[in-house]
N, C-alpha and C. Protein backbone atom coordinates (compact mmCIF):
# COMPACT_ATOMS: atom_id res chain seq x y z
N UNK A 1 -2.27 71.93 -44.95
CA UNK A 1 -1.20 72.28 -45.86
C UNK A 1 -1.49 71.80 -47.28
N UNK A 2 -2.15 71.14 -47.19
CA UNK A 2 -2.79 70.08 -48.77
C UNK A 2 -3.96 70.90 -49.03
N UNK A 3 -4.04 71.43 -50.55
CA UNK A 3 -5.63 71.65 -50.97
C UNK A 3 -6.13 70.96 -51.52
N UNK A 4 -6.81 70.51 -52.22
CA UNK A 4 -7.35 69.49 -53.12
C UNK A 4 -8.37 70.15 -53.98
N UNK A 5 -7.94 70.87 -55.24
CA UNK A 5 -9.43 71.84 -55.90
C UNK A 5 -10.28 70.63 -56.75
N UNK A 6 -11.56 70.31 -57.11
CA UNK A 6 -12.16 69.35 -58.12
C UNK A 6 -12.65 70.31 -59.01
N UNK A 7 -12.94 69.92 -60.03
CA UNK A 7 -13.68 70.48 -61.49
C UNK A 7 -14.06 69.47 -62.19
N UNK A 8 -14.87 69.82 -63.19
CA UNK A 8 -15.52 68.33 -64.07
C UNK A 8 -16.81 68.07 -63.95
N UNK A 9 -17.58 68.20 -63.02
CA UNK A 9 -18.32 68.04 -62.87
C UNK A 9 -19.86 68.31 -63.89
N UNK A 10 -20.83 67.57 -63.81
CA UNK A 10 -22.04 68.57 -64.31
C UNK A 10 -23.41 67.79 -64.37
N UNK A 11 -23.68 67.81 -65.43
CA UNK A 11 -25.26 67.23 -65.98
C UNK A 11 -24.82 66.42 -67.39
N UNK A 12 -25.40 65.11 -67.35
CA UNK A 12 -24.82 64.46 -68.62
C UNK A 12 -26.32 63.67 -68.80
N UNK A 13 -26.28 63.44 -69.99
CA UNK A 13 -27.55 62.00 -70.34
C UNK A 13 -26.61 60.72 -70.17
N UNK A 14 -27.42 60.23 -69.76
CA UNK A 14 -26.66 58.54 -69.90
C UNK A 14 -26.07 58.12 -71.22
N UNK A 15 -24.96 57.39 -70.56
CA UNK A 15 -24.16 57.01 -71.88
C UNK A 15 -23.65 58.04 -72.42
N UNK A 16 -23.32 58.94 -71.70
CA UNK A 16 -22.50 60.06 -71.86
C UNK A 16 -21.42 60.01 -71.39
N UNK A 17 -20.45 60.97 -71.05
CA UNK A 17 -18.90 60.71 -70.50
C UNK A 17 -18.85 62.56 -70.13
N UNK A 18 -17.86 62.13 -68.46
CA UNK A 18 -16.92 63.58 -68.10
C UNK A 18 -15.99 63.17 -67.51
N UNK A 19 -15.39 64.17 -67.92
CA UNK A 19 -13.94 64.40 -66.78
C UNK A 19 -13.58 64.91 -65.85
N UNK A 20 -13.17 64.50 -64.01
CA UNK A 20 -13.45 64.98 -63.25
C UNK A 20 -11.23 65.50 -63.24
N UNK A 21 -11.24 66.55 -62.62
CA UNK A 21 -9.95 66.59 -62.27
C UNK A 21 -9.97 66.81 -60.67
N UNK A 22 -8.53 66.99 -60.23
CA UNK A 22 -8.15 67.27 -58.78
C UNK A 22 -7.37 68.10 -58.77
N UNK A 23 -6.69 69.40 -58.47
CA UNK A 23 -5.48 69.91 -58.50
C UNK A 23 -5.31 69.82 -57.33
N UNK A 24 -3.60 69.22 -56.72
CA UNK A 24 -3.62 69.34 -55.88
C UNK A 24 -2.28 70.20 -55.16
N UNK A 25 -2.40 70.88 -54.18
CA UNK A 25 -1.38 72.41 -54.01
C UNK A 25 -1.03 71.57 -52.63
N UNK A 26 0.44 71.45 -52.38
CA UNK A 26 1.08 71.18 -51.32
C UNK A 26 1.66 70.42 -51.49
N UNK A 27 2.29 69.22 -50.43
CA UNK A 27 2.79 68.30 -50.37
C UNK A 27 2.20 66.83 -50.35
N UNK A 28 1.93 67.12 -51.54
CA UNK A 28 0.85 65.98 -51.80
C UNK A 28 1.03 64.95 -51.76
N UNK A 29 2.27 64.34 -52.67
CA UNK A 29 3.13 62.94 -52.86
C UNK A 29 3.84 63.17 -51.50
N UNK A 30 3.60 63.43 -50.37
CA UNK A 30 3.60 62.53 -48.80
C UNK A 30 3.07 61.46 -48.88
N UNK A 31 1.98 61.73 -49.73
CA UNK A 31 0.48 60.27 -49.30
C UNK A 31 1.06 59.25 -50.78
N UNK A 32 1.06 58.09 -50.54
CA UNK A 32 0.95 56.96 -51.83
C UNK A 32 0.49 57.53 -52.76
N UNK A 33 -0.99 57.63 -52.18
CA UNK A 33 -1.79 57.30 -53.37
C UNK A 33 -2.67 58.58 -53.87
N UNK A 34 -3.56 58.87 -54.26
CA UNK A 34 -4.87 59.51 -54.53
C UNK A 34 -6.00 58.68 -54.75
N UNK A 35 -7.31 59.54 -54.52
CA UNK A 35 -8.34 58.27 -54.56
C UNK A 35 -9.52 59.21 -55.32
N UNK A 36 -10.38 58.65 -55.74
CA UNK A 36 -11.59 59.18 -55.67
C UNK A 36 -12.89 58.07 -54.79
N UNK A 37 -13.90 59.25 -54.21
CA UNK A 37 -14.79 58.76 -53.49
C UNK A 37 -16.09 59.02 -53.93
N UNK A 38 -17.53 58.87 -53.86
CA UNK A 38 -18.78 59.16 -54.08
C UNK A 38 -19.86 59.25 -53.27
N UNK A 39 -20.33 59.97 -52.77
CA UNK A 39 -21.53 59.80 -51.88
C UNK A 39 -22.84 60.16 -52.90
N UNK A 40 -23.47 59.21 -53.11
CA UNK A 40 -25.06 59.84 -53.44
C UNK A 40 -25.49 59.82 -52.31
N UNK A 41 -26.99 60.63 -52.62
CA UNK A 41 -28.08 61.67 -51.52
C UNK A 41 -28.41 60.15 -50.75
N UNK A 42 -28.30 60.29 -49.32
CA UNK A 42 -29.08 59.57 -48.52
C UNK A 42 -27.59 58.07 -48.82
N UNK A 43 -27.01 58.32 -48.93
CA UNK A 43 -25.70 56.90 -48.92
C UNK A 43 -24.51 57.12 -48.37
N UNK A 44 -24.22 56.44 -47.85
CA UNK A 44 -22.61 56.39 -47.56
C UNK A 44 -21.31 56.56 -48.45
N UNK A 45 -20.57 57.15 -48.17
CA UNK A 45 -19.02 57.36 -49.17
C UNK A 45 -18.83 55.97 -49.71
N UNK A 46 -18.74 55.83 -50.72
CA UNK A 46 -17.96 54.66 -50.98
C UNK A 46 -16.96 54.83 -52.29
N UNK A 47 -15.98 53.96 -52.28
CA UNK A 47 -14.64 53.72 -52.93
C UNK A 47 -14.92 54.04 -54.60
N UNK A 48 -14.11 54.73 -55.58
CA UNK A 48 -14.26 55.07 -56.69
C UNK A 48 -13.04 54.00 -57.60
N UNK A 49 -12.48 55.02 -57.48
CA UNK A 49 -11.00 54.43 -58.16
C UNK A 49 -10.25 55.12 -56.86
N UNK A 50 -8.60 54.57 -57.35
CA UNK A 50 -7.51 54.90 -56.45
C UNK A 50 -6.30 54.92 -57.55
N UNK A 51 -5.18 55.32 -57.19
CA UNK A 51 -3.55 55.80 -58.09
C UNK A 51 -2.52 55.53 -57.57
N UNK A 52 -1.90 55.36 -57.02
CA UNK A 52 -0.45 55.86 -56.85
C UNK A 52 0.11 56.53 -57.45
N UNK A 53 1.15 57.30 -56.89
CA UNK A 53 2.02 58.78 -57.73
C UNK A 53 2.80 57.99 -58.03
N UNK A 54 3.39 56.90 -57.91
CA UNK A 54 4.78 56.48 -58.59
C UNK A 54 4.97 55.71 -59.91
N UNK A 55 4.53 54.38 -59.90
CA UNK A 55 4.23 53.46 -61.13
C UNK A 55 2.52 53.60 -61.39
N UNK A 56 1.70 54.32 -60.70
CA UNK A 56 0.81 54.49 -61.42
C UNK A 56 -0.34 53.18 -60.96
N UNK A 57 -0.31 52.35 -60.34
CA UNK A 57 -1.28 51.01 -59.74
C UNK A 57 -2.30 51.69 -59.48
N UNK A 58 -3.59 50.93 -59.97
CA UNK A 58 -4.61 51.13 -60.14
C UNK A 58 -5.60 50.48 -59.60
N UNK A 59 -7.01 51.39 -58.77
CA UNK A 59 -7.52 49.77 -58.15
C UNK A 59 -8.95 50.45 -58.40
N UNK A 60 -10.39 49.79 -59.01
CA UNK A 60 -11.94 50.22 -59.02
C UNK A 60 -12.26 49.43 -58.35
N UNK A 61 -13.45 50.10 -57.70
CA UNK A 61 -14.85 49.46 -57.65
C UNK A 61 -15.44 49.12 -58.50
N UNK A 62 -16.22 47.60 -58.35
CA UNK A 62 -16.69 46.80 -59.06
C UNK A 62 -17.40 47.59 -59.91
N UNK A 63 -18.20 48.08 -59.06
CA UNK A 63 -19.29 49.30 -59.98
C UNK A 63 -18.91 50.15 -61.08
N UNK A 64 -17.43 50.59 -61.01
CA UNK A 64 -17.34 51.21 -62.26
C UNK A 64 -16.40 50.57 -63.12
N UNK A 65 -15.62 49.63 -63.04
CA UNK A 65 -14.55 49.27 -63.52
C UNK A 65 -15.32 48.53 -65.10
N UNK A 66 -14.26 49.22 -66.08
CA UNK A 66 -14.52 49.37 -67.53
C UNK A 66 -15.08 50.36 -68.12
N UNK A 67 -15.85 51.27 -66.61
CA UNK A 67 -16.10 52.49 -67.31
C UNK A 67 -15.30 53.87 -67.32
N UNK A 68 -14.76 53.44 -65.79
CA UNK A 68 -13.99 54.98 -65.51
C UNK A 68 -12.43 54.26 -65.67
N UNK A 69 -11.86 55.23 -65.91
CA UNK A 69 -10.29 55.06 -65.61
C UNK A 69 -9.68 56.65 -65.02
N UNK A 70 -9.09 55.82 -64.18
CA UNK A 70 -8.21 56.96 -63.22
C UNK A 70 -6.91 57.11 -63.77
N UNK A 71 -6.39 58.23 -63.77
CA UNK A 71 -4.89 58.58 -64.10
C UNK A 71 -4.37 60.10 -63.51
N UNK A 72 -3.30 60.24 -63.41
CA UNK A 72 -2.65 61.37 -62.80
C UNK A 72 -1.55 61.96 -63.67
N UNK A 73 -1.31 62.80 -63.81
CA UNK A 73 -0.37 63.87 -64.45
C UNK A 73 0.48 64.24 -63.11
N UNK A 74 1.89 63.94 -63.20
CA UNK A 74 2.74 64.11 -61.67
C UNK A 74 3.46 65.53 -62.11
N UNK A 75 4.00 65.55 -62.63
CA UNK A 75 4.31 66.96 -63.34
C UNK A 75 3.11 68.31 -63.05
N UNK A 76 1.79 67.85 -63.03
CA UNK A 76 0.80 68.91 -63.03
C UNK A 76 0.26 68.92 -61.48
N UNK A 77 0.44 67.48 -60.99
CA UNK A 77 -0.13 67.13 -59.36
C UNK A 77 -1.19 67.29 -59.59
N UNK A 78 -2.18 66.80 -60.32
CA UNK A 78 -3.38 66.76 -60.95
C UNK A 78 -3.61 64.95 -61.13
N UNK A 79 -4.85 64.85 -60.49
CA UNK A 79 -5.50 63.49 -60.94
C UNK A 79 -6.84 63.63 -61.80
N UNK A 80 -6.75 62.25 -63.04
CA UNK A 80 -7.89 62.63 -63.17
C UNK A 80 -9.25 61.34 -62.68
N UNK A 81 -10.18 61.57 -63.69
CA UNK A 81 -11.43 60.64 -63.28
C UNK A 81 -12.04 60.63 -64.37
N UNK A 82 -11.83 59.66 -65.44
CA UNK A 82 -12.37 59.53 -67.20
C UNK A 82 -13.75 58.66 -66.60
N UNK A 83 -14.97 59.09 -66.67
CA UNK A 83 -16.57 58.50 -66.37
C UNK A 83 -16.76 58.19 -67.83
N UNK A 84 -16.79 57.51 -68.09
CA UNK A 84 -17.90 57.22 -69.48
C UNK A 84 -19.11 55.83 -69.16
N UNK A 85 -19.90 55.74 -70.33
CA UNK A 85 -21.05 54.93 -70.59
C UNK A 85 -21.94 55.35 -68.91
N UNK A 86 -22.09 56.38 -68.21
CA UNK A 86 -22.40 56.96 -67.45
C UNK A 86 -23.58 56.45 -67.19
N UNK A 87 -24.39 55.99 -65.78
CA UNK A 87 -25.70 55.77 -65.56
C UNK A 87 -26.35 56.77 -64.77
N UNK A 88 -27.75 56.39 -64.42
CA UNK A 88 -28.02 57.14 -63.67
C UNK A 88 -27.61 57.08 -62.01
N UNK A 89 -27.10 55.97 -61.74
CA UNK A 89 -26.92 55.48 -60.72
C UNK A 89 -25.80 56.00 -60.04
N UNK A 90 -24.48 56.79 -61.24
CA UNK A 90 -23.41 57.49 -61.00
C UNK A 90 -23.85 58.91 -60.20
N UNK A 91 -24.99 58.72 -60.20
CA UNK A 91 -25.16 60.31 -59.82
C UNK A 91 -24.30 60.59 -58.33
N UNK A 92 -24.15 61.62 -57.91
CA UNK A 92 -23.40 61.10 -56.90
C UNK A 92 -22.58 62.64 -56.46
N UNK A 93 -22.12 63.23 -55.53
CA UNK A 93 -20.92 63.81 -55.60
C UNK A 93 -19.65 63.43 -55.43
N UNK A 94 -18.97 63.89 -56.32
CA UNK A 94 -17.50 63.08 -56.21
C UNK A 94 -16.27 63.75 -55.39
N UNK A 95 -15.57 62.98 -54.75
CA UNK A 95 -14.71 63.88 -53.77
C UNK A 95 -13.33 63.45 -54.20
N UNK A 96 -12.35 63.72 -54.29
CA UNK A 96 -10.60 62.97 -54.22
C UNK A 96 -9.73 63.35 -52.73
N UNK A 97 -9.38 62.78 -52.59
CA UNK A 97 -8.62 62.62 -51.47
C UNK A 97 -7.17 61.97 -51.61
N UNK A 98 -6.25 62.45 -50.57
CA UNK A 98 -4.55 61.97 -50.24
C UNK A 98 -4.86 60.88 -49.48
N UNK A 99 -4.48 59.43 -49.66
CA UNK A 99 -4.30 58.74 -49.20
C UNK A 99 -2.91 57.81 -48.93
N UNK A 100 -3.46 57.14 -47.98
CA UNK A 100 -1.85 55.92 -48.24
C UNK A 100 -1.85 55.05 -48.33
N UNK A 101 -2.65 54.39 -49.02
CA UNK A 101 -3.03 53.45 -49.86
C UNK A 101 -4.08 53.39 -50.98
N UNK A 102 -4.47 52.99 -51.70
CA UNK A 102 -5.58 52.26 -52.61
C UNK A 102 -7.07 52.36 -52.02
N UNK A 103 -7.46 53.53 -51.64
CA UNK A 103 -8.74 53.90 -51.40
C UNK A 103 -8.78 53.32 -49.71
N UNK A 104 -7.26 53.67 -49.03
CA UNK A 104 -7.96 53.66 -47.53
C UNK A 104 -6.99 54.53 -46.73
N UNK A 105 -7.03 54.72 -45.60
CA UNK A 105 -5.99 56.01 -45.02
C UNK A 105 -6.35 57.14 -45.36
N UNK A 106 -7.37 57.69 -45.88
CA UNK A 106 -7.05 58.71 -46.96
C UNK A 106 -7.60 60.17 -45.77
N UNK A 107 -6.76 61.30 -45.69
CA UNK A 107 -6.28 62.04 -44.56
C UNK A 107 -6.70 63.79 -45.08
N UNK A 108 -7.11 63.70 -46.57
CA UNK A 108 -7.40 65.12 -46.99
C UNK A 108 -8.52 65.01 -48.17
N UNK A 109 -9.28 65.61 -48.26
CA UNK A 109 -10.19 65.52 -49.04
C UNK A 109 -10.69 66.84 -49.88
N UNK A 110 -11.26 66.81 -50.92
CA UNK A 110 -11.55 67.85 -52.04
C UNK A 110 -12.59 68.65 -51.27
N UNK A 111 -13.33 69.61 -51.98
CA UNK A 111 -14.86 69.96 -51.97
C UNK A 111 -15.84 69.26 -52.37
N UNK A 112 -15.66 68.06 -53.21
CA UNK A 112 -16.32 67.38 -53.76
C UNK A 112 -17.09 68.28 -54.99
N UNK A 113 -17.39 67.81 -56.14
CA UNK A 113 -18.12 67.56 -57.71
C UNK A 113 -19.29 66.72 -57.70
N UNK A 114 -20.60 67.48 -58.23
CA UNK A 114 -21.61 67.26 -58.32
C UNK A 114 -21.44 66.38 -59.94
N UNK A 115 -21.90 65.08 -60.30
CA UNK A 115 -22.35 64.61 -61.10
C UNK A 115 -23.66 64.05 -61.62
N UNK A 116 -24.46 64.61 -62.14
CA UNK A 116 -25.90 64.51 -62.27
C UNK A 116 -25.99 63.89 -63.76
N UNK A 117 -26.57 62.54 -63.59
CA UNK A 117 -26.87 61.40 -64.44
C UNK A 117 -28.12 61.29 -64.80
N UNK A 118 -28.77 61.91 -66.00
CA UNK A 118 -30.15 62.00 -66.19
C UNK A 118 -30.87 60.49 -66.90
N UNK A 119 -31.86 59.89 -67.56
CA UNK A 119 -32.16 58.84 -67.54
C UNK A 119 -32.20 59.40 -69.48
């Protein structure tokens, strides 16, 4: 019943910046929170940022925190994903997901966004 569309995605040089979005169609604010996730080639998913729809609480991974900031538009049911000072290490595809909590529970997931971090 939840879609989750992503966009944003692309090819950046380092120390560059994008913006990933989520639209999301259904009953979305069932779940707390929203999240974003990352898998690079040959790695496991791991934790991006996370939201809540209500006051907005915010939680990163070590790894990106100071670079990305997460925020949501509730009016649009749209999250976003602000990447800047970008490495190569971000490379990664990025997924968002409904969760119910702060990057755990999370029960629906995007198509995932290709982000390609050149050197």
């Amino acid at each position: 019943q939840v879609q989750l569309v992503e966009s944003g995605g692309g090819l950046v040089q380092a120390g560059g910046s994008l913006r990933l979005s989520c639209a999301a169609f259904g009953r979305t604010r069932d779940n707390y929170a929203m999240g974003w996730f990352r898998r690079a080639p040959g790695k496991d998913r791991e934790f991006t940022a996370g939201i809540t729809w209500t006051i907005g609480t915010t939680r990163y991974a070590d790894s990106v925190r100071g670079r990305f900031t997460i925020s949501r538009d509730n009016a649009k049911n749209t999250v976003y994903l602000q990447l800047n000072s970008l490495k190569p290490e971000d490379t990664a595809v990025y997924y968002c997901a409904t969760c119910v909590g702060l990057g755990y529970g999370c029960n629906n997931w995007g198509q995932g966004t290709q982000v390609t971090v050149s050197s």
